[in-house]
N, C-alpha and C. Protein backbone atom coordinates (compact mmCIF):
# COMPACT_ATOMS: atom_id res chain seq x y z
N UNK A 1 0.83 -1.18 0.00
CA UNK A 1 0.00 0.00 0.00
C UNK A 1 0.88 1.25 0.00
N UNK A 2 0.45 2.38 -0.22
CA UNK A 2 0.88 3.36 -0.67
C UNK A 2 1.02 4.07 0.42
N UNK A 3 0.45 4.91 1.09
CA UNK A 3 -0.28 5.78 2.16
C UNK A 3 -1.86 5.52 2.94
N UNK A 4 -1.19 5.79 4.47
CA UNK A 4 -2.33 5.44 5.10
C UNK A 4 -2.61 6.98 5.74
N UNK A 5 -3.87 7.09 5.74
CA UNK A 5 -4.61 8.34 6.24
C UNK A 5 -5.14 7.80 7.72
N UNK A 6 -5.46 8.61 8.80
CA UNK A 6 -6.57 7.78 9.79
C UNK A 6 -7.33 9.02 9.84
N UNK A 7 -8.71 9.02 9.74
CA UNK A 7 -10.16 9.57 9.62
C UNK A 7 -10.45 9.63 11.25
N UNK A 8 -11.12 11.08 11.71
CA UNK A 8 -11.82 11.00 13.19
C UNK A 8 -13.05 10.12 12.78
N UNK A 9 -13.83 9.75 14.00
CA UNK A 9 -15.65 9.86 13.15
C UNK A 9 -16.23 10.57 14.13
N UNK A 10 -17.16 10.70 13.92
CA UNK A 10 -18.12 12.32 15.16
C UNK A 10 -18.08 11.92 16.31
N UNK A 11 -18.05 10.52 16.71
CA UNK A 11 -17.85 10.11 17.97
C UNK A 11 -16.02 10.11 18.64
N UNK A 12 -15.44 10.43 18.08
CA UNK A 12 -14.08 10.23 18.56
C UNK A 12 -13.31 8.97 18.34
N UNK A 13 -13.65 8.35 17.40
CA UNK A 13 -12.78 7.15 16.68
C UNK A 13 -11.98 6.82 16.20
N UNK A 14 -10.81 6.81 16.08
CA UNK A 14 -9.56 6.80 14.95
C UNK A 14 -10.00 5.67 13.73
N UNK A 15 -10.03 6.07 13.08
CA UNK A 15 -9.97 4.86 11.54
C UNK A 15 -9.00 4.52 10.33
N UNK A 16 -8.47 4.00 10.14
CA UNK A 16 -7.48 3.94 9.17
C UNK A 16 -8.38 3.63 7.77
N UNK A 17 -7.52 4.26 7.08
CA UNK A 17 -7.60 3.92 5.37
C UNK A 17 -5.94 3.96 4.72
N UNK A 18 -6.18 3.43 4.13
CA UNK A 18 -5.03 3.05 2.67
C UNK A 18 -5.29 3.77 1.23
N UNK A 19 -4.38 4.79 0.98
CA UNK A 19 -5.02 5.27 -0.41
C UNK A 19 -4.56 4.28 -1.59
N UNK A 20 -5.39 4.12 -2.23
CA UNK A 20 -4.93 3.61 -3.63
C UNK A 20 -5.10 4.42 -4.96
N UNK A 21 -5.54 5.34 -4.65
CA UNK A 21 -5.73 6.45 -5.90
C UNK A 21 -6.25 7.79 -5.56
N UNK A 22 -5.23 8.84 -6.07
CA UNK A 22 -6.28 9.96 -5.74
C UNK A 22 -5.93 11.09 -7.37
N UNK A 23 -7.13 11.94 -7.31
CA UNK A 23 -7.28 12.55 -8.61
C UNK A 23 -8.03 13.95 -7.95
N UNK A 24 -7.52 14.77 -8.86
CA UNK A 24 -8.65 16.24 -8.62
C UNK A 24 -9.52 16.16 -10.26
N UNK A 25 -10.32 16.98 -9.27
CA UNK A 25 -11.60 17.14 -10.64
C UNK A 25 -12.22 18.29 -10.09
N UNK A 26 -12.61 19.36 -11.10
CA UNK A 26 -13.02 20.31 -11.05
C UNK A 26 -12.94 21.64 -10.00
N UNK A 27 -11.55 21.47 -9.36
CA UNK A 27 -11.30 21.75 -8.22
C UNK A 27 -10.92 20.84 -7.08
N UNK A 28 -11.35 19.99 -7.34
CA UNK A 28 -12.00 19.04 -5.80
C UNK A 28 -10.74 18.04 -5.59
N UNK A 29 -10.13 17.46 -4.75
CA UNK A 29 -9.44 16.49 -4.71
C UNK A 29 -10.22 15.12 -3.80
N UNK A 30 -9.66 14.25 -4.26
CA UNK A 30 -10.49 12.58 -3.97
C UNK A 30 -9.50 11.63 -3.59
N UNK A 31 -9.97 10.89 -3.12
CA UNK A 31 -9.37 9.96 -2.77
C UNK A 31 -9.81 8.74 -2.85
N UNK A 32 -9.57 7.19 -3.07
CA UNK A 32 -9.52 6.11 -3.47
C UNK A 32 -9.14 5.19 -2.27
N UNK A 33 -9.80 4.96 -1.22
CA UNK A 33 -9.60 4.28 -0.29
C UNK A 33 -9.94 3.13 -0.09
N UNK A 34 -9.56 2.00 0.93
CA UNK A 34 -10.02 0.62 1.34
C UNK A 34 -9.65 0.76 3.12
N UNK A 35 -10.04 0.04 3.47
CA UNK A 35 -9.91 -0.08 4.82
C UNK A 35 -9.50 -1.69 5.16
N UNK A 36 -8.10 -1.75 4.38
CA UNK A 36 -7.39 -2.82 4.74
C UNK A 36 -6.57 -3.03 3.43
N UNK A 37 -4.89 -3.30 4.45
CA UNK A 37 -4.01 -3.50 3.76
C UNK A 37 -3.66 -4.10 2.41
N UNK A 38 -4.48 -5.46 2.50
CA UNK A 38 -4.50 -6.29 1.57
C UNK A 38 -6.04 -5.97 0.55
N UNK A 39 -5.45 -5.79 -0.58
CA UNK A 39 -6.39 -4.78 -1.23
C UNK A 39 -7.49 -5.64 -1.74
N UNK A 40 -7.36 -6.77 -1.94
CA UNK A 40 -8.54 -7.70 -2.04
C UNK A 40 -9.32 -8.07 -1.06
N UNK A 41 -9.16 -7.94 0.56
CA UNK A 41 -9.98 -7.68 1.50
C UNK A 41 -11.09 -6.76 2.28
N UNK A 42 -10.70 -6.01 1.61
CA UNK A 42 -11.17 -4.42 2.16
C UNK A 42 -12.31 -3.86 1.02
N UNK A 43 -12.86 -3.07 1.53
CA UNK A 43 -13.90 -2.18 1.15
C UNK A 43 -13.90 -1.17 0.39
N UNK A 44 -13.95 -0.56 -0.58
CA UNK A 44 -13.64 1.04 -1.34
C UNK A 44 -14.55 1.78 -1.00
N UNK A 45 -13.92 2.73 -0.69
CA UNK A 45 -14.63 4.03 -0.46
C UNK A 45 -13.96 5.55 -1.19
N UNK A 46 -14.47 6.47 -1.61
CA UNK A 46 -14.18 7.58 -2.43
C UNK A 46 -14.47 9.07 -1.22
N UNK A 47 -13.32 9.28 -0.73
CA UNK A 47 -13.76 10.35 0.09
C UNK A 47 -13.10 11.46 -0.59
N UNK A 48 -13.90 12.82 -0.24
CA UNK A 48 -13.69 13.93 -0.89
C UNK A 48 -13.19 15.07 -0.04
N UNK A 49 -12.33 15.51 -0.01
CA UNK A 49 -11.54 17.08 0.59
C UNK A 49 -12.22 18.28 0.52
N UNK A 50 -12.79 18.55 1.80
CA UNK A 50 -13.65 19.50 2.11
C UNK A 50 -13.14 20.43 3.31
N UNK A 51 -11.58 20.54 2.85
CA UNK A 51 -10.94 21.47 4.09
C UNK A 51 -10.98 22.87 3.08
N UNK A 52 -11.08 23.90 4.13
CA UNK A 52 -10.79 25.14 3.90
C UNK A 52 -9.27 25.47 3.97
N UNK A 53 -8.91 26.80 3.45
CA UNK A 53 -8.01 27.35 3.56
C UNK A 53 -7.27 27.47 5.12
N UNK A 54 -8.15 27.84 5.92
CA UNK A 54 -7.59 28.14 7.03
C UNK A 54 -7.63 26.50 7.82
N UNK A 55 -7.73 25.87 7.28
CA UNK A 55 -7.64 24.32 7.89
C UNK A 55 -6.29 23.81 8.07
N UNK A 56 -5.41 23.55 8.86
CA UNK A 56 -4.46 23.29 9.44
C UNK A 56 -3.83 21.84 8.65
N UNK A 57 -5.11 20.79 8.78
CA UNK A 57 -4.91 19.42 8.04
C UNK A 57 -5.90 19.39 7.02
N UNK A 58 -5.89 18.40 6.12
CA UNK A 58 -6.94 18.47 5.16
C UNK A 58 -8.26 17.28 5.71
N UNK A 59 -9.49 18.23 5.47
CA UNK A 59 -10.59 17.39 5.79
C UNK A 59 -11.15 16.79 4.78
N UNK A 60 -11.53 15.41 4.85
CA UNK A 60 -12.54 14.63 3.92
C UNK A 60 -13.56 13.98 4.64
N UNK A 61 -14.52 13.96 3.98
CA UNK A 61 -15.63 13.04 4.26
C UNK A 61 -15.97 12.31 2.77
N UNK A 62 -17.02 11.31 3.31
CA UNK A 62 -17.46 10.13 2.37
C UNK A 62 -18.45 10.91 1.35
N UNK A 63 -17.78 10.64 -0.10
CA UNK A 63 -18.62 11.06 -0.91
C UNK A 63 -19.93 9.95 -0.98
N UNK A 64 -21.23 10.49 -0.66
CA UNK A 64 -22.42 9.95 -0.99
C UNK A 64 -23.46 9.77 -1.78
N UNK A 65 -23.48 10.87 -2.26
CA UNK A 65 -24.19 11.20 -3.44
C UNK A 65 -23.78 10.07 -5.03
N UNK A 66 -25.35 9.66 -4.91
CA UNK A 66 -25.05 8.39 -5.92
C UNK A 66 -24.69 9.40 -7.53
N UNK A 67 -24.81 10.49 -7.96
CA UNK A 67 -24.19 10.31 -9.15
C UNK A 67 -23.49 11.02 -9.33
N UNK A 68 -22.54 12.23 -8.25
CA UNK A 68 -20.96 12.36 -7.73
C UNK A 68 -20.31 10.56 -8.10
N UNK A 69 -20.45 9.34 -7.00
CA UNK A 69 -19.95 8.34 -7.33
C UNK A 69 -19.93 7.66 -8.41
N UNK A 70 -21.28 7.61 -9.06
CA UNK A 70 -21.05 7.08 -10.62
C UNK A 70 -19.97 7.86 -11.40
N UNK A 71 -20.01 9.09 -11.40
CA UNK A 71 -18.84 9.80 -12.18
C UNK A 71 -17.22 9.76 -11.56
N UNK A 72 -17.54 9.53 -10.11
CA UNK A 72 -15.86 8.83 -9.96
C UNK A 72 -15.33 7.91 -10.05
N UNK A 73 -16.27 6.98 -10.18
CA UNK A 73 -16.00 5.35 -10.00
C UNK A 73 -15.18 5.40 -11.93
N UNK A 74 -16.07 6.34 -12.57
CA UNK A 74 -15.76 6.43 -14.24
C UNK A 74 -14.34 6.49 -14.20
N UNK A 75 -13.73 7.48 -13.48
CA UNK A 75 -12.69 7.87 -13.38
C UNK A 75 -11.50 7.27 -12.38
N UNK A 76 -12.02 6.67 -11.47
CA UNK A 76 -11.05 5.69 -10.45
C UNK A 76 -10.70 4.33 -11.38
């Protein structure tokens, strides 16, 4: 694996992810995640960078929107 990120969640959770791809589009930067090392085990998920300028680290959350994902999945 490439790079591992770890995600808060609203409750105070640490979470790891593994990037396997990331791309900007239209501004936006993405990311290509699984939640486990071995890349045939794990789960994909497409989270999207929603930090501001004055943001210290960069924030993402889970892109949800079903046809945001159809158009990244095009592109992942």
């Amino acid at each position: 694996m490439e790079e591992k990120i770890t995600l808060q969640t609203d409750t105070g959770e640490s979470v790891d992810f593994y990037v396997l791809e990331e791309t900007r589009i239209n501004g936006m930067n993405y990311l290509l995640v699984t939640d486990s090392e071995e890349e045939e085990d794990g789960e994909c998920y497409i989270l999207k960078d929603v930090s501001g300028q004055q943001d210290a680290e960069a924030v993402y959350e889970f892109v949800e929107d079903d046809r945001e994902l159809d158009g990244l999945m095009g592109v992942f």
